[in-house]
Protein backbone atom coordinates (compact mmCIF):
# COMPACT_ATOMS: atom_id res chain seq x y z
CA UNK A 1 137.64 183.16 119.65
CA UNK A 2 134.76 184.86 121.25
CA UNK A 3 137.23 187.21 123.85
CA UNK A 4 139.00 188.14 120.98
CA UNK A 5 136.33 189.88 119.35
CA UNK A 6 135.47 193.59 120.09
CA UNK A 7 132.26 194.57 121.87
CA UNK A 8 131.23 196.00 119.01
CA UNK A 9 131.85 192.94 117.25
CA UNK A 10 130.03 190.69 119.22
CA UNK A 11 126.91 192.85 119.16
CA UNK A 12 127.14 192.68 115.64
CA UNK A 13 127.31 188.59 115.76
CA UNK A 14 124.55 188.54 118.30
CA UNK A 15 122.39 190.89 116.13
CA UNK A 16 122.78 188.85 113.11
CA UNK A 17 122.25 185.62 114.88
CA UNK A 18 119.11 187.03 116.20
CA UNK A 19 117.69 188.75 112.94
CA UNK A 20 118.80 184.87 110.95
CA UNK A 21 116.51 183.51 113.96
CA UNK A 22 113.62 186.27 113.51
CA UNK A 23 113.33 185.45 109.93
CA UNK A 24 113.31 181.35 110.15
CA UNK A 25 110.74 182.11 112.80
CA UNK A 26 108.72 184.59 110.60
CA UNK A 27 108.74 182.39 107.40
CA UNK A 28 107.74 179.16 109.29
CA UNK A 29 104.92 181.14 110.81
CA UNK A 30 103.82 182.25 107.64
CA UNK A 31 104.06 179.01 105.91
CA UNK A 32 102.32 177.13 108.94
CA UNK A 33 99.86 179.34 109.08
CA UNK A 34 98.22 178.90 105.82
CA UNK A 35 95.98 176.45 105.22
CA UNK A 36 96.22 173.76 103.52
CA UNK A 37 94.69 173.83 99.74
CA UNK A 38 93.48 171.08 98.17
CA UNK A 39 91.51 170.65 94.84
CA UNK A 40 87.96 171.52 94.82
CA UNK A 41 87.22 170.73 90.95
CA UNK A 42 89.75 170.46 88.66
CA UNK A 43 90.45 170.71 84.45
CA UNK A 44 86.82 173.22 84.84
CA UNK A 45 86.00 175.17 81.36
CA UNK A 46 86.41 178.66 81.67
CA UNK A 47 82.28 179.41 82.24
CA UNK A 48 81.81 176.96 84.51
CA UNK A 49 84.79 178.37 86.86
CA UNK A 50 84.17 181.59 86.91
CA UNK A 51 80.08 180.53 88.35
CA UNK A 52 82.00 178.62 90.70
CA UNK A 53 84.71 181.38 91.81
CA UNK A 54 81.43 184.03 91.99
CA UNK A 55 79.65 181.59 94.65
CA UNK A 56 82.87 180.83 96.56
CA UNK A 57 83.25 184.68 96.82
CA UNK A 58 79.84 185.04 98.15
CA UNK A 59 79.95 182.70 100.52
CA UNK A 60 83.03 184.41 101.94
CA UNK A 61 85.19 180.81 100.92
CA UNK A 62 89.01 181.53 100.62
CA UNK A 63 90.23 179.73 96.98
CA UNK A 64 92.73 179.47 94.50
CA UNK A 65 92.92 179.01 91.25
CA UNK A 66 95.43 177.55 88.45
CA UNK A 67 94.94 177.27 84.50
CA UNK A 68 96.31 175.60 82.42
CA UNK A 69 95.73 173.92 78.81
CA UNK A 70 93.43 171.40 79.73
CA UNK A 71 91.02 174.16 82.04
CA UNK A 72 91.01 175.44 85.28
CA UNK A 73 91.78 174.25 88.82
CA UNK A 74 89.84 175.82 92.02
CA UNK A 75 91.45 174.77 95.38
CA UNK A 76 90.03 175.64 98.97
CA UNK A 77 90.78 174.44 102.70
CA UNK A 78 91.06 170.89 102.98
CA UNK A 79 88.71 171.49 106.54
CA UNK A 80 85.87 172.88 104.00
CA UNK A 81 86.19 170.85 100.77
CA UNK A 82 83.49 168.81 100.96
CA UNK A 83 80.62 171.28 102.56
CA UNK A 84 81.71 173.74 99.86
CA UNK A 85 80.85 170.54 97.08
CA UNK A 86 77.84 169.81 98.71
CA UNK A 87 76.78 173.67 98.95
CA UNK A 88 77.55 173.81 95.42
CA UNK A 89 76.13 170.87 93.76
CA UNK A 90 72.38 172.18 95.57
CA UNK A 91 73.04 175.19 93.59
CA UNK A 92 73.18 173.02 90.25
CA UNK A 93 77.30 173.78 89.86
CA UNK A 94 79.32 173.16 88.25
CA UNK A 95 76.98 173.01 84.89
CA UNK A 96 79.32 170.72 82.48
CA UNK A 97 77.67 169.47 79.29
CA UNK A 98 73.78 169.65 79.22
CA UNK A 99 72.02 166.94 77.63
CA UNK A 100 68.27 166.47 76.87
CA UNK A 101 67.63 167.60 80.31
CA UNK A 102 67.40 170.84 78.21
CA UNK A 103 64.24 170.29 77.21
CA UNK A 104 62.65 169.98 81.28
CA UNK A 105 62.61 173.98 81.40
CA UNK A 106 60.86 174.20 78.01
CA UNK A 107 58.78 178.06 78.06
CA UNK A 108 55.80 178.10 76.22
CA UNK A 109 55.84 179.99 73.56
CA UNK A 110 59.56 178.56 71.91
CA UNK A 111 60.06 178.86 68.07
CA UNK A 112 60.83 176.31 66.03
CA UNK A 113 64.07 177.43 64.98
CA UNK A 114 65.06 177.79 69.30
CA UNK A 115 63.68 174.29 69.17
CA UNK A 116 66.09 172.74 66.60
CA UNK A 117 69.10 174.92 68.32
CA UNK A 118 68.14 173.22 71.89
CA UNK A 119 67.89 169.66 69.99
CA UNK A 120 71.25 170.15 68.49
CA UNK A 121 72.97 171.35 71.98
CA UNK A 122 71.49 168.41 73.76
CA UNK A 123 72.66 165.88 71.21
CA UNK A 124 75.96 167.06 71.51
CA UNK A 125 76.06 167.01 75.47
CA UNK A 126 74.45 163.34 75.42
CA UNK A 127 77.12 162.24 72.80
CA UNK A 128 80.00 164.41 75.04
CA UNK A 129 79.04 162.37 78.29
CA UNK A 130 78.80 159.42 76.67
CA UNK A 131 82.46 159.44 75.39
CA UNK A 132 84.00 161.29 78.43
CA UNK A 133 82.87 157.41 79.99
CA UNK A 134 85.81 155.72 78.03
CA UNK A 135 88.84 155.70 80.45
CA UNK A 136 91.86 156.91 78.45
CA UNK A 137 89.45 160.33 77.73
CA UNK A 138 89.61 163.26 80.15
CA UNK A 139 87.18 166.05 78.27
CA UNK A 140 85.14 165.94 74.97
CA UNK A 141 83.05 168.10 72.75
CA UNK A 142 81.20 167.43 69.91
CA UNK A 143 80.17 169.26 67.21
CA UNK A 144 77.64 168.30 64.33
CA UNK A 145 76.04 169.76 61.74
CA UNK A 146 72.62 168.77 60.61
CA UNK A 147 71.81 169.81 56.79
CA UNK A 148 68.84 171.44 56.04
CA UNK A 149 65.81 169.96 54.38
CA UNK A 150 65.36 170.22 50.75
CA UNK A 151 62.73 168.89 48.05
CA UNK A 152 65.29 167.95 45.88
CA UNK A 153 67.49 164.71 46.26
CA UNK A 154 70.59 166.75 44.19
CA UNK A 155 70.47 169.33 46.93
CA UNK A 156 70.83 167.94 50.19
CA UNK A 157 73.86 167.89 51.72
CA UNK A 158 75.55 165.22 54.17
CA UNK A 159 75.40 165.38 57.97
CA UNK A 160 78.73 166.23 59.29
CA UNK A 161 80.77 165.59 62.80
CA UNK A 162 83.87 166.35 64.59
CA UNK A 163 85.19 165.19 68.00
CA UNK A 164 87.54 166.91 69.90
CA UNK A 165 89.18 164.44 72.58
CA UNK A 166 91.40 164.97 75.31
CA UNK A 167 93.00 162.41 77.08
CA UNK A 168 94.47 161.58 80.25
CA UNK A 169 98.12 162.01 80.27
CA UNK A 170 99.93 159.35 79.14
CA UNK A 171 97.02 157.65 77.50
CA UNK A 172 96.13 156.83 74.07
CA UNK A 173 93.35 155.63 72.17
CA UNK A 174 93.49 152.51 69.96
CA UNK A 175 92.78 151.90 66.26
CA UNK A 176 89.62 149.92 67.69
CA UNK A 177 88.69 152.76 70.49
CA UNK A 178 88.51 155.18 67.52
CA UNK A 179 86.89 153.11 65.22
CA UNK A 180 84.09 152.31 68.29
CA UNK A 181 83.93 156.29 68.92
CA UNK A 182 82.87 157.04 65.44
CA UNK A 183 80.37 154.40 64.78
CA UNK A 184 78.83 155.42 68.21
CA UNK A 185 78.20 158.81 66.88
CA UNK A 186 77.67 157.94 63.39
CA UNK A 187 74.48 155.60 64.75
CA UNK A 188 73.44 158.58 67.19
CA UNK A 189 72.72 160.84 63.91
CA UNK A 190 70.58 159.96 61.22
CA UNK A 191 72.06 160.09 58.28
CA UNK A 192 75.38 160.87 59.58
CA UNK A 193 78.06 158.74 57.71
CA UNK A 194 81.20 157.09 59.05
CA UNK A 195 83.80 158.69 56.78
CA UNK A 196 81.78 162.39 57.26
CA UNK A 197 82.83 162.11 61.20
CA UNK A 198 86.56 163.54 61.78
CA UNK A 199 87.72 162.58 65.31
CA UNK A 200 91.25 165.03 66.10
CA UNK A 201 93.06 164.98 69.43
CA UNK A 202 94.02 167.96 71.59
CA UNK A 203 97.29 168.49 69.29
CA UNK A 204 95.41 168.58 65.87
CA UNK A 205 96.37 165.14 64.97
CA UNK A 206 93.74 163.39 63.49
CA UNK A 207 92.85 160.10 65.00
CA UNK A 208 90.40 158.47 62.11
CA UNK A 209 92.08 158.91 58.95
CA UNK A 210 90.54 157.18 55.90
CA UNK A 211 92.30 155.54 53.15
CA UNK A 212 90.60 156.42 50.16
CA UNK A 213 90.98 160.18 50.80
CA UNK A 214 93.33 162.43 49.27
CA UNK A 215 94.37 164.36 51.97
CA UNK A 216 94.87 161.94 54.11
CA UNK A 217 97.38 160.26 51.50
CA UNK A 218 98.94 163.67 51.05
CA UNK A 219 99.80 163.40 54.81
CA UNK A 220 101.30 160.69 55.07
CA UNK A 221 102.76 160.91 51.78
CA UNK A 222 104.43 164.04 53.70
CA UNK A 223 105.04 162.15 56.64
CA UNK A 224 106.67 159.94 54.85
CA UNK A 225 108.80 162.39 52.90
CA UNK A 226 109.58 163.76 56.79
CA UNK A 227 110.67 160.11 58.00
CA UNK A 228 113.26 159.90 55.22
CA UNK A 229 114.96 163.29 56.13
CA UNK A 230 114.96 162.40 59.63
CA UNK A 231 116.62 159.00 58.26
CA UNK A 232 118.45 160.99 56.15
CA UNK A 233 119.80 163.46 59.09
CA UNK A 234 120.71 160.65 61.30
CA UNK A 235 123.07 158.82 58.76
CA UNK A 236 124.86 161.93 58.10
CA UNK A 237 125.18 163.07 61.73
CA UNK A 238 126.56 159.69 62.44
CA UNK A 239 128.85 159.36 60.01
CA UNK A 240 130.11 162.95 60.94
CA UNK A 241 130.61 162.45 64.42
CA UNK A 242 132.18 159.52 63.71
CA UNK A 243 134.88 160.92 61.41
CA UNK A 244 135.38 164.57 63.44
CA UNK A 245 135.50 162.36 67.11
CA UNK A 246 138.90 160.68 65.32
CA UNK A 247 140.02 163.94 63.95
CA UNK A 248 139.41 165.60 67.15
CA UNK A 249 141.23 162.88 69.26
CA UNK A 250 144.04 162.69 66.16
CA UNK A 251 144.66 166.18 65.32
CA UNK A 252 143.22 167.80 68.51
CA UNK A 253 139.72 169.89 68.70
CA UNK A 254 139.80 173.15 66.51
CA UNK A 255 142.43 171.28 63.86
CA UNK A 256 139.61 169.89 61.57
CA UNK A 257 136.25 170.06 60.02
CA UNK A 258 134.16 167.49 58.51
CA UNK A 259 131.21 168.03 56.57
CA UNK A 260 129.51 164.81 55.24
CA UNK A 261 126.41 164.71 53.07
CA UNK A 262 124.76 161.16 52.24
CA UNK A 263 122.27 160.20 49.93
CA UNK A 264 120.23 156.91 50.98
CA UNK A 265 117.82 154.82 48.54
CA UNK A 266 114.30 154.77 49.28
CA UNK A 267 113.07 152.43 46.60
CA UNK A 268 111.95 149.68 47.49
CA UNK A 269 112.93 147.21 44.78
CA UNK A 270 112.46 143.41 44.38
CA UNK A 271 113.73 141.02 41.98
CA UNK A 272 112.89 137.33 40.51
CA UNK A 273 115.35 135.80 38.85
CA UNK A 274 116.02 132.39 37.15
CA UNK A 275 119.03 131.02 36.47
CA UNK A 276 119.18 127.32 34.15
CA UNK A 277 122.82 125.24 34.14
CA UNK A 278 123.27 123.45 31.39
CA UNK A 279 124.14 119.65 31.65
CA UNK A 280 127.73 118.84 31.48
CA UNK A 281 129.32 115.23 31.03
CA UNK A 282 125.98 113.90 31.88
CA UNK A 283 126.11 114.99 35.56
CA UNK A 284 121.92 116.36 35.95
CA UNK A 285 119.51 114.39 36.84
CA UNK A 286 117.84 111.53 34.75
CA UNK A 287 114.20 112.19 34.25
CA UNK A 288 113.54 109.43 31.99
CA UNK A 289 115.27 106.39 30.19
CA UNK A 290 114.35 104.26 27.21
CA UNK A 291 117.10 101.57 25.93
CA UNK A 292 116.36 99.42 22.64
CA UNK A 293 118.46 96.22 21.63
CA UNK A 294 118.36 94.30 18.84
CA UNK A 295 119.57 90.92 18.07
CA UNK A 296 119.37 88.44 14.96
CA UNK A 297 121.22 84.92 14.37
CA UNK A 298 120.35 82.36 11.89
CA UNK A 299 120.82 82.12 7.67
CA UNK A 300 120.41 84.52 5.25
CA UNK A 301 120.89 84.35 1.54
CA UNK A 302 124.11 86.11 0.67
CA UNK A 303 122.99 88.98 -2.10
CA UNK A 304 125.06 89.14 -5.48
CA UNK A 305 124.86 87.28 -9.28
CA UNK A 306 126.51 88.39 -12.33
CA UNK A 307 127.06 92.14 -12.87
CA UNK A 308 125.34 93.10 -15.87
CA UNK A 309 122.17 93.73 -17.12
CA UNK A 310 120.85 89.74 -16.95
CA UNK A 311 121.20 89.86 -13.15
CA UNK A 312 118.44 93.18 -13.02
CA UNK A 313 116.21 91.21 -15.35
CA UNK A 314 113.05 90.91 -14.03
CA UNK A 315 112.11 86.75 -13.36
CA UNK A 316 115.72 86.18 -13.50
CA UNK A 317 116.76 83.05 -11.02
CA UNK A 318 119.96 83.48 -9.64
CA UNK A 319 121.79 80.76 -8.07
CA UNK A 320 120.81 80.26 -4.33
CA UNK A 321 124.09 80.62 -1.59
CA UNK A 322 123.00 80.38 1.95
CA UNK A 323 125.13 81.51 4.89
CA UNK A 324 125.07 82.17 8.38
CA UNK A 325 124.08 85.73 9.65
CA UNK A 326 124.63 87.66 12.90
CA UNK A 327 122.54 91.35 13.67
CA UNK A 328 122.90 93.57 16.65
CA UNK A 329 121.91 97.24 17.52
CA UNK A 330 121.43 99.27 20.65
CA UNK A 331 119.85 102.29 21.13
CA UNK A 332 119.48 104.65 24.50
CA UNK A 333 117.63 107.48 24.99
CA UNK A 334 117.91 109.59 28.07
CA UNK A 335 115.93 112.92 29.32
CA UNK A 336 117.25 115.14 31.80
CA UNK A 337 115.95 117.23 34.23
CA UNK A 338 116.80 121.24 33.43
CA UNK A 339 118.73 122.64 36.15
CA UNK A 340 116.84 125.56 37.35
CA UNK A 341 117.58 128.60 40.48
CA UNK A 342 114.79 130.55 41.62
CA UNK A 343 115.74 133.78 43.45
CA UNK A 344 113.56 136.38 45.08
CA UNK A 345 115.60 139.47 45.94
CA UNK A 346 113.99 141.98 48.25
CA UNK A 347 116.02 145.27 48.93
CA UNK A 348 114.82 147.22 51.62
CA UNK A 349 114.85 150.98 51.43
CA UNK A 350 117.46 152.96 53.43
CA UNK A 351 120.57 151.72 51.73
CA UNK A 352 123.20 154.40 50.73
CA UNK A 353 123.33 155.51 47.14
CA UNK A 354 125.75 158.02 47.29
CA UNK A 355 128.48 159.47 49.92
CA UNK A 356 130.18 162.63 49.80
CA UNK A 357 132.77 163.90 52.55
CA UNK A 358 134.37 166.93 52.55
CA UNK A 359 137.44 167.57 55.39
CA UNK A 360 139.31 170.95 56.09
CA UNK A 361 142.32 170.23 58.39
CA UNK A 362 144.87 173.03 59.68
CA UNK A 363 147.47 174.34 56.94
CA UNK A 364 150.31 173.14 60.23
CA UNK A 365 149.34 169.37 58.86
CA UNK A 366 152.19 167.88 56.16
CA UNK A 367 151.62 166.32 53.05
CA UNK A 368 152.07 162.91 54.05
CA UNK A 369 150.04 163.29 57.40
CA UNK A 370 147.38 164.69 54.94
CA UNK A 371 147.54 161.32 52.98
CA UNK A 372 147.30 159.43 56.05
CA UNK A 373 144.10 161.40 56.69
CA UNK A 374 142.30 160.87 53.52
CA UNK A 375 143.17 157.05 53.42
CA UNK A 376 141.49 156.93 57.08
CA UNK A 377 138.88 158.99 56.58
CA UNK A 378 137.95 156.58 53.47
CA UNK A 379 137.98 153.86 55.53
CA UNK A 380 135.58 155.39 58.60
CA UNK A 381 133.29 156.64 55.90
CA UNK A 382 132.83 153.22 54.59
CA UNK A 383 134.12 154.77 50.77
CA UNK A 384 132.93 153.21 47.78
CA UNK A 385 134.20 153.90 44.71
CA UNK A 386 131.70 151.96 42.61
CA UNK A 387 129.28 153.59 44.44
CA UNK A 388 130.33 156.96 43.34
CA UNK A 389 131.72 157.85 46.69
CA UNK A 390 133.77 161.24 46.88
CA UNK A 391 135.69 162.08 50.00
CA UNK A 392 138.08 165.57 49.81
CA UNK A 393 140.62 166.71 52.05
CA UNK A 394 141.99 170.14 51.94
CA UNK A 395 144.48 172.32 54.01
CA UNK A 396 143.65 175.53 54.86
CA UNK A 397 144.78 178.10 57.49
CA UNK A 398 142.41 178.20 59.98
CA UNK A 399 140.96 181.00 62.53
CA UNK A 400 141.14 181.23 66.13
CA UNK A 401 139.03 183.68 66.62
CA UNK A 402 135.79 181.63 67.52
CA UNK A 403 137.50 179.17 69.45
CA UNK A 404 139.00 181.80 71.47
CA UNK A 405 135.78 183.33 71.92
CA UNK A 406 134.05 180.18 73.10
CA UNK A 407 136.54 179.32 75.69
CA UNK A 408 136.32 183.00 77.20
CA UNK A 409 132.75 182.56 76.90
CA UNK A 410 133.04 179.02 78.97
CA UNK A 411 135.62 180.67 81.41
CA UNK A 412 133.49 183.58 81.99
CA UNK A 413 130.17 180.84 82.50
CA UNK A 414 132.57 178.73 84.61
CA UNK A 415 134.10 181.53 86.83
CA UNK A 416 130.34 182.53 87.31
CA UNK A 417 129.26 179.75 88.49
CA UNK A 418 132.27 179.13 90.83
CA UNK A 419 131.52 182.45 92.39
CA UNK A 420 128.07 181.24 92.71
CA UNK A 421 129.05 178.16 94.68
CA UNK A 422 131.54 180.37 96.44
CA UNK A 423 129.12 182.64 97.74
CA UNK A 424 126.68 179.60 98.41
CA UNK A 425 129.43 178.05 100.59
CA UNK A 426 129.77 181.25 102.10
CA UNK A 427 126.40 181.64 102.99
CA UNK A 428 126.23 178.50 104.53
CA UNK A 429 129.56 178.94 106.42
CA UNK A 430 128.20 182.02 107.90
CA UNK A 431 124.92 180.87 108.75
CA UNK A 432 126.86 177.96 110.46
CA UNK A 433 129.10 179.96 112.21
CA UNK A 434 126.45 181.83 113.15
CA UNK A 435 124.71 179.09 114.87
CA UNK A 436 127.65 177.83 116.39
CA UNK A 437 128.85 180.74 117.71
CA UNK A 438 125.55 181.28 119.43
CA UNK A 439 125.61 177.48 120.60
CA UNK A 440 129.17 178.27 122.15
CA UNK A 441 128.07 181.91 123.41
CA UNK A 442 125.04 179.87 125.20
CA UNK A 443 126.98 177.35 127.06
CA UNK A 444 130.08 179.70 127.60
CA UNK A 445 127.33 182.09 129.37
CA UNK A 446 126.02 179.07 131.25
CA UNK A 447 129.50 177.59 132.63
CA UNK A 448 130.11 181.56 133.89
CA UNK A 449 126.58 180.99 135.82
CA UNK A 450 127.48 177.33 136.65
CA UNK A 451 131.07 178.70 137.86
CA UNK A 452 130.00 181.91 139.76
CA UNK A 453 126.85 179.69 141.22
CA UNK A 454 129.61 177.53 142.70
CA UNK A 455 132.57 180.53 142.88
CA UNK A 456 129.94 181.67 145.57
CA UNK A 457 128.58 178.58 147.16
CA UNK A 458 132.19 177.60 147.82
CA UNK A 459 132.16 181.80 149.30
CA UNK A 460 129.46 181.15 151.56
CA UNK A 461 130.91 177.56 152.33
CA UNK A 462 134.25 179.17 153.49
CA UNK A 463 132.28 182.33 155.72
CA UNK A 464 130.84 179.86 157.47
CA UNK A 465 133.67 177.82 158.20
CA UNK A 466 135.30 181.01 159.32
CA UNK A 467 132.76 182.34 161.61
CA UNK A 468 132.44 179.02 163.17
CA UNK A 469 136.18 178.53 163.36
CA UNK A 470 135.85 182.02 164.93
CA UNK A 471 133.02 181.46 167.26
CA UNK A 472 134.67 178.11 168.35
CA UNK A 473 137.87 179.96 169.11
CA UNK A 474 135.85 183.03 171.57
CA UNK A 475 134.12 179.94 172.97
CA UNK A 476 137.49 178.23 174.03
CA UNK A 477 139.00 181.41 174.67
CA UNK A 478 136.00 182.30 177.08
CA UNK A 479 136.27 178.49 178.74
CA UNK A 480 132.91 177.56 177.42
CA UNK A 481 134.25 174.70 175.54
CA UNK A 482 135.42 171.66 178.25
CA UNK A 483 138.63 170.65 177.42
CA UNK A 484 138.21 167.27 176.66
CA UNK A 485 135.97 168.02 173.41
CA UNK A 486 138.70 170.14 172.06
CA UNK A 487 141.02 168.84 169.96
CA UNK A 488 145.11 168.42 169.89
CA UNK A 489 145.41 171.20 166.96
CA UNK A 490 143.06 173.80 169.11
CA UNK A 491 144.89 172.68 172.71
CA UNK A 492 148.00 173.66 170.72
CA UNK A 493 146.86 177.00 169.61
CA UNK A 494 145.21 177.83 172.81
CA UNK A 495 148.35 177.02 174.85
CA UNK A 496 150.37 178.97 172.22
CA UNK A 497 148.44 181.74 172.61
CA UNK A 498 147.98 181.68 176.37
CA UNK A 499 152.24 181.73 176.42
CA UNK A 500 152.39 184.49 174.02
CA UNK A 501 149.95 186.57 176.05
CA UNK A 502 151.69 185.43 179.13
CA UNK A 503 154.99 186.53 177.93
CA UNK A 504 153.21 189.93 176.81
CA UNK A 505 152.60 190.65 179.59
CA UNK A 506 155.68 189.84 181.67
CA UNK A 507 158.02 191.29 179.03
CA UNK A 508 156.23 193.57 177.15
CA UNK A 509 159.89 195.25 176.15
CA UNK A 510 161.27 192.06 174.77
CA UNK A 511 158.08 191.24 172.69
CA UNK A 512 158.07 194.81 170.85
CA UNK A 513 161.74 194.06 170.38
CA UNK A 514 161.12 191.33 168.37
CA UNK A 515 158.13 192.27 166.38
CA UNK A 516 160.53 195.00 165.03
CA UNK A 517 163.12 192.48 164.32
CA UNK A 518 160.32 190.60 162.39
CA UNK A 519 159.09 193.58 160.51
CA UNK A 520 162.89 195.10 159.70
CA UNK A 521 163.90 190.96 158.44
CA UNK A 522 160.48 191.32 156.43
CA UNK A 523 161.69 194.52 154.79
């Protein structure tokens, strides 16, 4: 592949190859020969780093520095990290949050006013430290607001707090950890009530929210309000997908449009009912039971006498009749037990109240198919017609013009990114080729060496068996040789010659005669 190439071909292979090599070299140089940052003080407020930038920049120090939300971020050699800490920390850097320590510099000569200002910012850095200890917080401040004094009782006003927090990432404070942070403040303060402390987070959320006030009830009255959209918005999306996915897969994509909207019940409702059965063919339960009997046997006069009016006479004596008498009565009384159900019926928010689902499908669909539709669609919605569920399907003839114009759009994305990851291939084929042509142009360059090392060793090799060969032959030609170390091949080729150059010279005429004959059979 190589010989095929032109010269000025491969000069333009080996330049590449060389300027691909240059430039690895180059970039590794000037990534290895930086040092290597690391972080000096990090998440610094923005007066504190710039006192610590201005005494790295004296002291000739090379830094960096990255900001972000939570502060800044000062890096420097890893081989100077810790004299440059030491350096600074002897130069009272970086400051953070002062505390009473405020008050060791006190001038003579300070107001009363400066006095209660200096009072105020110490407070705040004691009660800053003190909750940057917790573990889940990364920075504090504090900020409080002492009232005046007054004469009158109607006039003062409240001590007031807030506490910005930030915490680590991923962290976050408990009920109890919030609770603990405002007490700790409210009993740092005199006068400084619980519910006057407001405790917020680095996002504005606020972390200490109290029942009994109205704002707070108005947010999560709103938060509330919030959940049951997002409730709401995840019903109908479902239900929507739902219903499109089986047009989609049914009908085909770009045949059919659902729109669904849903109305769920919030109310939280709960119901105690009683229900009492009456006692049939005395199947309850018997509560109580009283049973009376009666019996009489014996004689008893037999009542009657004349009819008239001397039988009602008063003093009258009728005739006695005697006869035997039997009496019996029974009597049963039974109380049952009332049959009674108790039912407690809680209904939990979140049901659906009301469905509505409107379809457009593709005027290509037939009546019947359209039917079909509506009946299925029914069912996936879950339709209820006590409910007051409504679900509408209508043809129409539908527009290709946005469909067509997404799937040029996702062509034209597609085809870009193939020619992307074209080129990337390419880039990587070259670079490839690159290398491997200069692997093969390395060891095809050292085989020629290897081969013309040994091309002229095996030279040298056959010169000297030549001039020895030829030295040996003057030597037996001159008789310096003895015979006996010769061998058969060079006897041969000495006696050979000896006849020839006998028969030279004894018949020089014959001999030329035959070299012609040699040289005209050779033409």
């Amino acid at each position: 592949m190589w010989n095929r190439y032109s010269a000025r071909q491969r000069y333009t292979a080996i330049g590449i190859a060389v300027a691909v090599l240059i430039a690895i070299l180059g970039i590794s140089f000037w990534y290895g020969g930086k040092p290597d940052m690391v972080p000096l003080y990090t998440n610094l407020e923005t007066k504190d780093a710039g006192d610590v930038v201005a005494s790295l920049k004296e002291s000739g120090v090379q830094y960096q520095i990255e900001e972000n939300k939570r502060g800044a971020t000062i890096f420097v050699p890893a081989t100077k990290v810790h004299d440059v800490r030491l350096d600074l920390a002897a130069a009272g850097l970086p400051r953070g949050n002062k505390g009473f320590e405020l008050f060791d510099d006190s001038k003579l000569g300070v107001t009363e006013f400066q006095n209660k200002v200096n009072y105020l910012q110490a407070l705040q850095g004691e009660l800053t430290r003190t909750i940057e200890q917790i573990d889940v917080v990364h920075k504090a401040r504090v900020h409080i607001v002492l009232p005046e004094d007054s004469l009158y009782k109607k006039n003062e006003k409240p001590a007031t707090a807030s506490i910005m927090l930030m915490l680590k990432s991923g962290a976050q404070l408990t009920p109890a950890e919030v609770k603990g942070i405002v007490n700790l403040v409210s009993h740092s303060i005199q006068g400084l009530l619980p519910e006057n402390i407001t405790v917020v987070d680095e996002a504005g959320n606020i972390l200490n929210e109290n029942d009994g006030d109205e704002m707070a009830k108005e947010q999560r009255m709103s938060l509330q309000a919030l959940n049951q959209i997002e409730m709401t918005k995840k019903v109908r999306d479902h239900i929507q997908h739902n219903i499109q996915t089986m047009l989609d897969n049914s009908l085909g994509e770009g045949n059919a449009f659902v729109r669904v909207s849903v109305e769920l019940d919030f109310d939280e409702k709960k119901t105690d009912r009683q229900t009492f059965t009456p006692v049939v063919d005395e199947s309850g339960i018997i509560r109580s039971q009283q049973d009376i009997t009666e019996t009489y046997n014996g004689e008893s006069n037999i009542p009657g006498g004349p009819a008239g009016v001397q039988g009602n006479i008063p003093g009258y004596v009728a005739e006695d009749r005697n006869a035997n008498a039997e009496y019996e009565r029974k009597e049963s009384t039974k109380n049952y037990e009332v049959n009674e159900e108790n039912q407690q019926i809680v209904a939990s928010p979140g049901s659906i109240r009301r469905l509505t689902v409107a379809v457009l499908v593709n005027d290509t669909v037939t009546e019947p198919q359209q039917e079909s539709l509506l009946r299925t669609v029914q069912s996936a919605a879950g339709f209820n017609e006590e409910r007051g569920d409504l679900v509408t399907l209508e043809p129409l003839p539908f527009s290709t013009e946005m469909r067509d114009k997404r799937l040029a759009e996702e062509e034209a994305e597609q085809a870009r990114r193939d020619r992307i990851l074209y080129m990337e291939i390419a880039a990587v084929v070259l670079l490839a080729a690159l290398l491997l042509g200069g692997f093969l142009m390395y060891r095809r360059k050292k085989q020629q060496e290897r081969e013309a090392y040994e091309s002229s060793v095996r030279a040298e090799e056959a010169a000297r068996r030549r001039a020895e060969e030829e030295q040996r032959a003057r030597d037996i030609e001159a008789e310096r040789i003895a015979e006996d170390s010769m061998t058969p091949e060079e006897k041969r080729q000495r006696d050979e010659k000896r006849a020839i150059l006998k028969l030279i010279d004894e018949k020089p005429a014959d001999v030329a005669m035959l070299i012609k004959t040699w040289l005209a059979e050779d033409d």
